[in-house]
PDB file of N, CA and C in Angstrom:
ATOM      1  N   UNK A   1       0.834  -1.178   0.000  1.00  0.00           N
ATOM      2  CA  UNK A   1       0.000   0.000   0.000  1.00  0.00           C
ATOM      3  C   UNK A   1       0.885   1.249   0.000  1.00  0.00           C
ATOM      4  N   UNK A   2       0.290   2.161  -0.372  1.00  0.00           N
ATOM      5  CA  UNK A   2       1.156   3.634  -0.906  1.00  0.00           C
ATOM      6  C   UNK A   2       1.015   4.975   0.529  1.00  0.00           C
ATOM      7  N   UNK A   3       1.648   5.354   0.675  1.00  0.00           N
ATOM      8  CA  UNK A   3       1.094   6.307   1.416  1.00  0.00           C
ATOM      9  C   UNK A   3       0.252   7.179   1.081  1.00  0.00           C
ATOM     10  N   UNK A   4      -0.421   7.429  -0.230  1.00  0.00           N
ATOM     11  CA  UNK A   4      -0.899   8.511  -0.652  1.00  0.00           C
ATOM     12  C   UNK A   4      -2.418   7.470  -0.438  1.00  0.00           C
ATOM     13  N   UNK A   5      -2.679   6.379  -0.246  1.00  0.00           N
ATOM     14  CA  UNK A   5      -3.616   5.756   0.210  1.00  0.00           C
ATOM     15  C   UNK A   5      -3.817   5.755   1.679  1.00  0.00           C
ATOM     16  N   UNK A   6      -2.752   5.304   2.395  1.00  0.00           N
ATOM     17  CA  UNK A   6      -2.758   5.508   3.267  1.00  0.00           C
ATOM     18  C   UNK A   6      -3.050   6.996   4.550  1.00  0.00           C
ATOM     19  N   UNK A   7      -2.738   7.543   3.597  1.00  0.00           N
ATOM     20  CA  UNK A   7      -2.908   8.836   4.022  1.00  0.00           C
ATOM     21  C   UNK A   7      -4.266   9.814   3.500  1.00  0.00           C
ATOM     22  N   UNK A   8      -4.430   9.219   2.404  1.00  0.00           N
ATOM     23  CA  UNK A   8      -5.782   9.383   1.878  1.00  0.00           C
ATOM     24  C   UNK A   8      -5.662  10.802   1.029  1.00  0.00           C
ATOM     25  N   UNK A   9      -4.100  10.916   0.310  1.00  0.00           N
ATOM     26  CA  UNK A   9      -4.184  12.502  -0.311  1.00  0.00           C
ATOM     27  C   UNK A   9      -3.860  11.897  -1.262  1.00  0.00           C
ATOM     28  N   UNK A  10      -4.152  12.208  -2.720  1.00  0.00           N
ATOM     29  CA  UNK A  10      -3.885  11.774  -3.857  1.00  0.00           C
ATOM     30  C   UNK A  10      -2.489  12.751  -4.701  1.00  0.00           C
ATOM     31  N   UNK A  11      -1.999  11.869  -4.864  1.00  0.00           N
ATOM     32  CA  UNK A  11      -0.621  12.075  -5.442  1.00  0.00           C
ATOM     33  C   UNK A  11       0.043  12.969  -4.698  1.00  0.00           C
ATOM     34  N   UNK A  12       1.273  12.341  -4.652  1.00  0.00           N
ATOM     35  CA  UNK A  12       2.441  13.223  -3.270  1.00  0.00           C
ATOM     36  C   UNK A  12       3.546  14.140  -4.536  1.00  0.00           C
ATOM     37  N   UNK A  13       3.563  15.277  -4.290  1.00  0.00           N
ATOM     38  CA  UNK A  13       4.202  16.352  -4.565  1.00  0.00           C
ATOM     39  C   UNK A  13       5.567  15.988  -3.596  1.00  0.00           C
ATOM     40  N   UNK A  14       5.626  16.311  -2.420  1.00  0.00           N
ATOM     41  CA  UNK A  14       6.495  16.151  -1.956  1.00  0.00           C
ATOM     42  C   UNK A  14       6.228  15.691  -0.351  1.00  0.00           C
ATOM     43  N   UNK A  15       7.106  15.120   0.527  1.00  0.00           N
ATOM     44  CA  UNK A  15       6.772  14.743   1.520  1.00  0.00           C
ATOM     45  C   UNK A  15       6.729  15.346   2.368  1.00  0.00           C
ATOM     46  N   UNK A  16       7.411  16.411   2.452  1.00  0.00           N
ATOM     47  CA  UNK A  16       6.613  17.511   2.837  1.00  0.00           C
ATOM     48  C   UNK A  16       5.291  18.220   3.291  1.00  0.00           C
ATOM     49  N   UNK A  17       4.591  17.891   1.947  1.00  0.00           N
ATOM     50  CA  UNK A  17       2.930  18.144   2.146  1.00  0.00           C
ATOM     51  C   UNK A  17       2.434  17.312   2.777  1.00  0.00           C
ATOM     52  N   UNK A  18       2.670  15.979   3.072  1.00  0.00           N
ATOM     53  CA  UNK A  18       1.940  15.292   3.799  1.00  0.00           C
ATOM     54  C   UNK A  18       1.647  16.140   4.888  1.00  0.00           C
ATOM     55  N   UNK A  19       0.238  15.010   5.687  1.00  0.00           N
ATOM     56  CA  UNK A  19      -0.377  15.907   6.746  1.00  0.00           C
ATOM     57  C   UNK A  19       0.826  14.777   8.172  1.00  0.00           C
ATOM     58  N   UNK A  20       0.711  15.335   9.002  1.00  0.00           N
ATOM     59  CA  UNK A  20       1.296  14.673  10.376  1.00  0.00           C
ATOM     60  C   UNK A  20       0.812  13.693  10.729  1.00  0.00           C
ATOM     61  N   UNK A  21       1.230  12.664  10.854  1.00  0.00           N
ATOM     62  CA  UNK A  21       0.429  11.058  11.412  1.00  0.00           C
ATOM     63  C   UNK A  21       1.413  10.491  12.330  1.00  0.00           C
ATOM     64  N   UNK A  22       0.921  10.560  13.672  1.00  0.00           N
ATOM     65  CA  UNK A  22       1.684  10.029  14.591  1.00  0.00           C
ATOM     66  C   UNK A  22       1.311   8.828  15.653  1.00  0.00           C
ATOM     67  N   UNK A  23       1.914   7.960  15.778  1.00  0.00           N
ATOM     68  CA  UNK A  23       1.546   6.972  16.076  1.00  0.00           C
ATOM     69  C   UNK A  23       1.407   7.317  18.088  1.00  0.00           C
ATOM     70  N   UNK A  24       0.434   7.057  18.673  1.00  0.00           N
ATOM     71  CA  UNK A  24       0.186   7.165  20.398  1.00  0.00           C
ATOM     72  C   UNK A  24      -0.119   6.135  21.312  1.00  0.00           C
ATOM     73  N   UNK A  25      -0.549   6.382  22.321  1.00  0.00           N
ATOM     74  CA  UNK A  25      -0.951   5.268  23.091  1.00  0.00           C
ATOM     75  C   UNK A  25      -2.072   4.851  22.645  1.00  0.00           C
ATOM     76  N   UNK A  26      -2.646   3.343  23.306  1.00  0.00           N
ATOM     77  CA  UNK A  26      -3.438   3.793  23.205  1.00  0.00           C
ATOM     78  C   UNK A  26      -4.422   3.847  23.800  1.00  0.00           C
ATOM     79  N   UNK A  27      -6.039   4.598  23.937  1.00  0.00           N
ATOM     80  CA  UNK A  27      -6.978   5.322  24.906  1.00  0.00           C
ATOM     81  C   UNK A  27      -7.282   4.319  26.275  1.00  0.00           C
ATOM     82  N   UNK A  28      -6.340   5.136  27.363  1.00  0.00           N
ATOM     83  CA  UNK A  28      -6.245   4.859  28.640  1.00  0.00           C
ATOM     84  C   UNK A  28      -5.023   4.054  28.776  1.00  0.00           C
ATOM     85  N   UNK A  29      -3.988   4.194  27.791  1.00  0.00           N
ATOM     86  CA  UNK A  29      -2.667   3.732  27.920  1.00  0.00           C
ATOM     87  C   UNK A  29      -3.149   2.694  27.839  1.00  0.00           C
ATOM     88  N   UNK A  30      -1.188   2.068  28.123  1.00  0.00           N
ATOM     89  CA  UNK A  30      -0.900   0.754  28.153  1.00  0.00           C
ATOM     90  C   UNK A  30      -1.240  -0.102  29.173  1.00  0.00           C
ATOM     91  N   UNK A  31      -0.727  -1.044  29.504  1.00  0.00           N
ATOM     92  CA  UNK A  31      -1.089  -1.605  30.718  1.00  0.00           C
ATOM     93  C   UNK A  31       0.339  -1.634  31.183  1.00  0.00           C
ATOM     94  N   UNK A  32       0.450  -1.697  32.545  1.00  0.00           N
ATOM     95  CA  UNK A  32       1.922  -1.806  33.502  1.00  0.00           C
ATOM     96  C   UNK A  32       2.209  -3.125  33.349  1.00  0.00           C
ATOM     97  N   UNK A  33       3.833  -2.541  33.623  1.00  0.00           N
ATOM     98  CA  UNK A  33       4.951  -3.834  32.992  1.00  0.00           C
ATOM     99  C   UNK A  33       5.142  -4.067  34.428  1.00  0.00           C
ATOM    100  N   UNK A  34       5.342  -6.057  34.384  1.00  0.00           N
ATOM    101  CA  UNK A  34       6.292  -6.298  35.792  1.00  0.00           C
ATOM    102  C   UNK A  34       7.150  -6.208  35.174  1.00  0.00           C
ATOM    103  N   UNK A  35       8.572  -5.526  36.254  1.00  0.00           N
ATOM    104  CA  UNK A  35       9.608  -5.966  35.864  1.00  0.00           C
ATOM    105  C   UNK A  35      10.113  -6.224  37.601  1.00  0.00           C
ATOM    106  N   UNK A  36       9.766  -6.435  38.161  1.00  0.00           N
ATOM    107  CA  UNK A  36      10.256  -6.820  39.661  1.00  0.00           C
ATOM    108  C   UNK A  36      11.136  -8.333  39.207  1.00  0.00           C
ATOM    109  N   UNK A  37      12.203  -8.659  39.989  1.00  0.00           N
ATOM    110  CA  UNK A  37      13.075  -9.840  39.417  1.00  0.00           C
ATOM    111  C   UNK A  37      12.136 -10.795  41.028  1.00  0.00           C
ATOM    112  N   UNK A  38      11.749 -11.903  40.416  1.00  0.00           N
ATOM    113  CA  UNK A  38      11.370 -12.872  41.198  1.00  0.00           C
ATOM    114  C   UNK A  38      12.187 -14.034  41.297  1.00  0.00           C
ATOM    115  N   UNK A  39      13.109 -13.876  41.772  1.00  0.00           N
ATOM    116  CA  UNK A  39      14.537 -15.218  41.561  1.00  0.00           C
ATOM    117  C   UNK A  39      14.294 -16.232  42.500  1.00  0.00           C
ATOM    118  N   UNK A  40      14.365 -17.156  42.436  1.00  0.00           N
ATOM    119  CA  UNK A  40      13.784 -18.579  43.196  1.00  0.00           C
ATOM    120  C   UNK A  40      14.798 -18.348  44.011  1.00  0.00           C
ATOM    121  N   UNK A  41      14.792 -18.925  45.328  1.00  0.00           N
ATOM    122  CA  UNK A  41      15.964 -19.152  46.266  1.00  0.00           C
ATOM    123  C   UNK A  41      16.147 -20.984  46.015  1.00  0.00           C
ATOM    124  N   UNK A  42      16.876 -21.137  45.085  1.00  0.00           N
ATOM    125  CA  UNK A  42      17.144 -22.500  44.881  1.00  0.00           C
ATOM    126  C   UNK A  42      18.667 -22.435  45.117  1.00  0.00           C
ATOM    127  N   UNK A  43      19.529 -24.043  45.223  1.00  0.00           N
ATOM    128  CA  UNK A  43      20.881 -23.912  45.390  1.00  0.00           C
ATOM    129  C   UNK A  43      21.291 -23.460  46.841  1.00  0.00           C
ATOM    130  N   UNK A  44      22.806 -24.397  46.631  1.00  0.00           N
ATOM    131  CA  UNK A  44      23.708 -23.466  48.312  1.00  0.00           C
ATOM    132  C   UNK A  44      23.523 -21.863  47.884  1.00  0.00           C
ATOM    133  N   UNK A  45      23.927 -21.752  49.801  1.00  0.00           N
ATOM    134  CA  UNK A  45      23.880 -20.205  49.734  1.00  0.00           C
ATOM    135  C   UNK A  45      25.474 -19.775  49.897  1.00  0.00           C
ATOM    136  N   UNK A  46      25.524 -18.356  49.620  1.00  0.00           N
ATOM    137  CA  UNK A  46      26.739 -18.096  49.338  1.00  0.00           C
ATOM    138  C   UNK A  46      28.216 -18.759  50.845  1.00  0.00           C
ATOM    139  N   UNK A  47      27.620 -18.906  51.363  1.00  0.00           N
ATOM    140  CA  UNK A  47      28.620 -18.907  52.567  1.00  0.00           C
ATOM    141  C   UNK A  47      28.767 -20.746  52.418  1.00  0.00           C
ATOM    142  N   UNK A  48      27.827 -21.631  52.057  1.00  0.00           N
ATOM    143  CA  UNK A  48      28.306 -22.635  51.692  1.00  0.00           C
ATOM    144  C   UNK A  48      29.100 -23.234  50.605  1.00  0.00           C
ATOM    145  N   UNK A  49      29.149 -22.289  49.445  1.00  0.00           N
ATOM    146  CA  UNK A  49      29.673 -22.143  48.139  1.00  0.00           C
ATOM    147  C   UNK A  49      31.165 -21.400  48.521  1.00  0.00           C
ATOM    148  N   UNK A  50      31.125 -20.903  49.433  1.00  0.00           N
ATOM    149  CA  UNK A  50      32.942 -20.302  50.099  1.00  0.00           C
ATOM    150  C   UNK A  50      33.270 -21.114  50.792  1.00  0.00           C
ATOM    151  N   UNK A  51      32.812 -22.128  51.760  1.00  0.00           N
ATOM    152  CA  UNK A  51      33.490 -22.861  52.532  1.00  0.00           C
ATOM    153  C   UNK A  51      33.452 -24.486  51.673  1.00  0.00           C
ATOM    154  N   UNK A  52      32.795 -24.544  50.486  1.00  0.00           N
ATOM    155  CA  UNK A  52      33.195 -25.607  50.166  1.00  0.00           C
ATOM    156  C   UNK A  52      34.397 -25.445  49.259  1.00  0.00           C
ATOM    157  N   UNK A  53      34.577 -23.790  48.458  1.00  0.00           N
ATOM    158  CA  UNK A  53      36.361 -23.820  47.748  1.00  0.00           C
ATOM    159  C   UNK A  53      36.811 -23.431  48.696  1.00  0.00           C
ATOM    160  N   UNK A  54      36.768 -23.309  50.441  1.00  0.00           N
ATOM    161  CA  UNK A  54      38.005 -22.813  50.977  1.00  0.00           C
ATOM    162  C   UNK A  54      38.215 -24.602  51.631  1.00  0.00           C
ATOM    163  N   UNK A  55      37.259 -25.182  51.480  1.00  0.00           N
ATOM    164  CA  UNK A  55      37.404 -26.757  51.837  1.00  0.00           C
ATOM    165  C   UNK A  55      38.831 -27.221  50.309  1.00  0.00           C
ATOM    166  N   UNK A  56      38.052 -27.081  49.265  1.00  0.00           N
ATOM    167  CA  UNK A  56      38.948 -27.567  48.069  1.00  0.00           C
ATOM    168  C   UNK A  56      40.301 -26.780  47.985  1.00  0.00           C
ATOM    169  N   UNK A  57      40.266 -26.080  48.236  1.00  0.00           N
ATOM    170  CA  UNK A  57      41.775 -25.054  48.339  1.00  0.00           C
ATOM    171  C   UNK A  57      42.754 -25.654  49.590  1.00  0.00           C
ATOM    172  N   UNK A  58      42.292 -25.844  50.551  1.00  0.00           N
ATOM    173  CA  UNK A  58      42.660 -26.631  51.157  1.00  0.00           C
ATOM    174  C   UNK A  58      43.394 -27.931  51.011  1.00  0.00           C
ATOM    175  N   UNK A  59      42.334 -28.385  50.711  1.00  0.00           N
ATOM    176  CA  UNK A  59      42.851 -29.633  50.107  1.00  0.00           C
ATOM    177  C   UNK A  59      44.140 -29.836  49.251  1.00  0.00           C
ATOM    178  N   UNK A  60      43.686 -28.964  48.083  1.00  0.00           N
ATOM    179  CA  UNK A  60      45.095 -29.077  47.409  1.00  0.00           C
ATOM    180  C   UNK A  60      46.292 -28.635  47.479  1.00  0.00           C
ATOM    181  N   UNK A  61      46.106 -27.442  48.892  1.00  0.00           N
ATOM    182  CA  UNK A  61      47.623 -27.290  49.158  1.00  0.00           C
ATOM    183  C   UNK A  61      47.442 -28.355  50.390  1.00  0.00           C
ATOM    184  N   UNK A  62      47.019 -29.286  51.118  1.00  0.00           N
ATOM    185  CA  UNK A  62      47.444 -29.910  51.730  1.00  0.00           C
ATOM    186  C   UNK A  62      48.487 -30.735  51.010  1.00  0.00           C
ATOM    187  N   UNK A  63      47.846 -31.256  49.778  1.00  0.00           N
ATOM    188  CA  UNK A  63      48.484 -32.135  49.018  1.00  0.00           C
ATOM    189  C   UNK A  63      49.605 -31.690  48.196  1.00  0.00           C
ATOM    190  N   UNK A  64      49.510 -30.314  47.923  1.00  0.00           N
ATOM    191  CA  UNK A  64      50.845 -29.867  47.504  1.00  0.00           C
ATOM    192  C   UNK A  64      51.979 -29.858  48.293  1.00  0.00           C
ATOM    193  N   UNK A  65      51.848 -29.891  49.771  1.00  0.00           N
ATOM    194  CA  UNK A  65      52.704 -29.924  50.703  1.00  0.00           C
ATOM    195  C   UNK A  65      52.975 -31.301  50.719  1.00  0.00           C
ATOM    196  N   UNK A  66      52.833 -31.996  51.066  1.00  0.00           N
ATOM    197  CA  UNK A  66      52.680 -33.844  50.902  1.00  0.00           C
ATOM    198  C   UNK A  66      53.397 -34.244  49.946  1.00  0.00           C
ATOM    199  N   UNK A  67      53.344 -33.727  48.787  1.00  0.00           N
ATOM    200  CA  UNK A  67      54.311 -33.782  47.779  1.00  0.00           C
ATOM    201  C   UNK A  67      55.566 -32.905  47.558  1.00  0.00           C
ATOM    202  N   UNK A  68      56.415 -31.929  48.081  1.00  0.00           N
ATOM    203  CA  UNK A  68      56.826 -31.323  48.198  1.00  0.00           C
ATOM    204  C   UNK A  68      57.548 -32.036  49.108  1.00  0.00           C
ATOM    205  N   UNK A  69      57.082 -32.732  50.568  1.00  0.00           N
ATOM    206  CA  UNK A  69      57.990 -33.188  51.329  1.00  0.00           C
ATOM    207  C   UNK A  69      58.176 -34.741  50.850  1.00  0.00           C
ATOM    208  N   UNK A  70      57.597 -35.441  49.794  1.00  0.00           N
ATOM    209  CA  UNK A  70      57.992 -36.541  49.622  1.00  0.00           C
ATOM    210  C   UNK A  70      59.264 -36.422  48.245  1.00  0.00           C
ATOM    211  N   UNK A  71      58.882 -34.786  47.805  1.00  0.00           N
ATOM    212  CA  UNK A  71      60.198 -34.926  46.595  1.00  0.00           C
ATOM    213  C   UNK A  71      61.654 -34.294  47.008  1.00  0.00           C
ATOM    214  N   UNK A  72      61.518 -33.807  48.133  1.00  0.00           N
ATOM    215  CA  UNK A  72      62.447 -32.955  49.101  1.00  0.00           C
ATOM    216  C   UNK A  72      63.576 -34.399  49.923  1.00  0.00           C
TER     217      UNK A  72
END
């Protein structure tokens, strides 16, 4: 479809002449957005997720030491 249909003026001179057509809400607006974040509390919590790599960190310098005194 043409704008000169769309607009309902017959033959465009320039675009210019067109009349103003602006697109709005619409009557009584939109409707409201959630955007609130609803995040499940699933999973460890952070303080178990630190003490299980300060558990694994552990570990492997235990074992780095262990080896260190068996190549020493």
């Amino acid at each position: 479809m043409t704008e000169a249909v769309i607009r309902k003026k017959p033959g465009m001179a320039s675009v210019k002449d067109m009349p103003i057509l602006q697109d709005g809400p619409p009557p009584g607006g939109f409707a409201p957005v959630r955007y609130a974040r609803r995040i499940p509390n699933k999973g460890p919590s952070a303080m178990a997720i630190f003490l299980a790599a300060f558990g694994a960190f552990s570990y492997g310098m235990y074992q780095v030491g262990q080896g260190n005194k068996i190549r020493r």
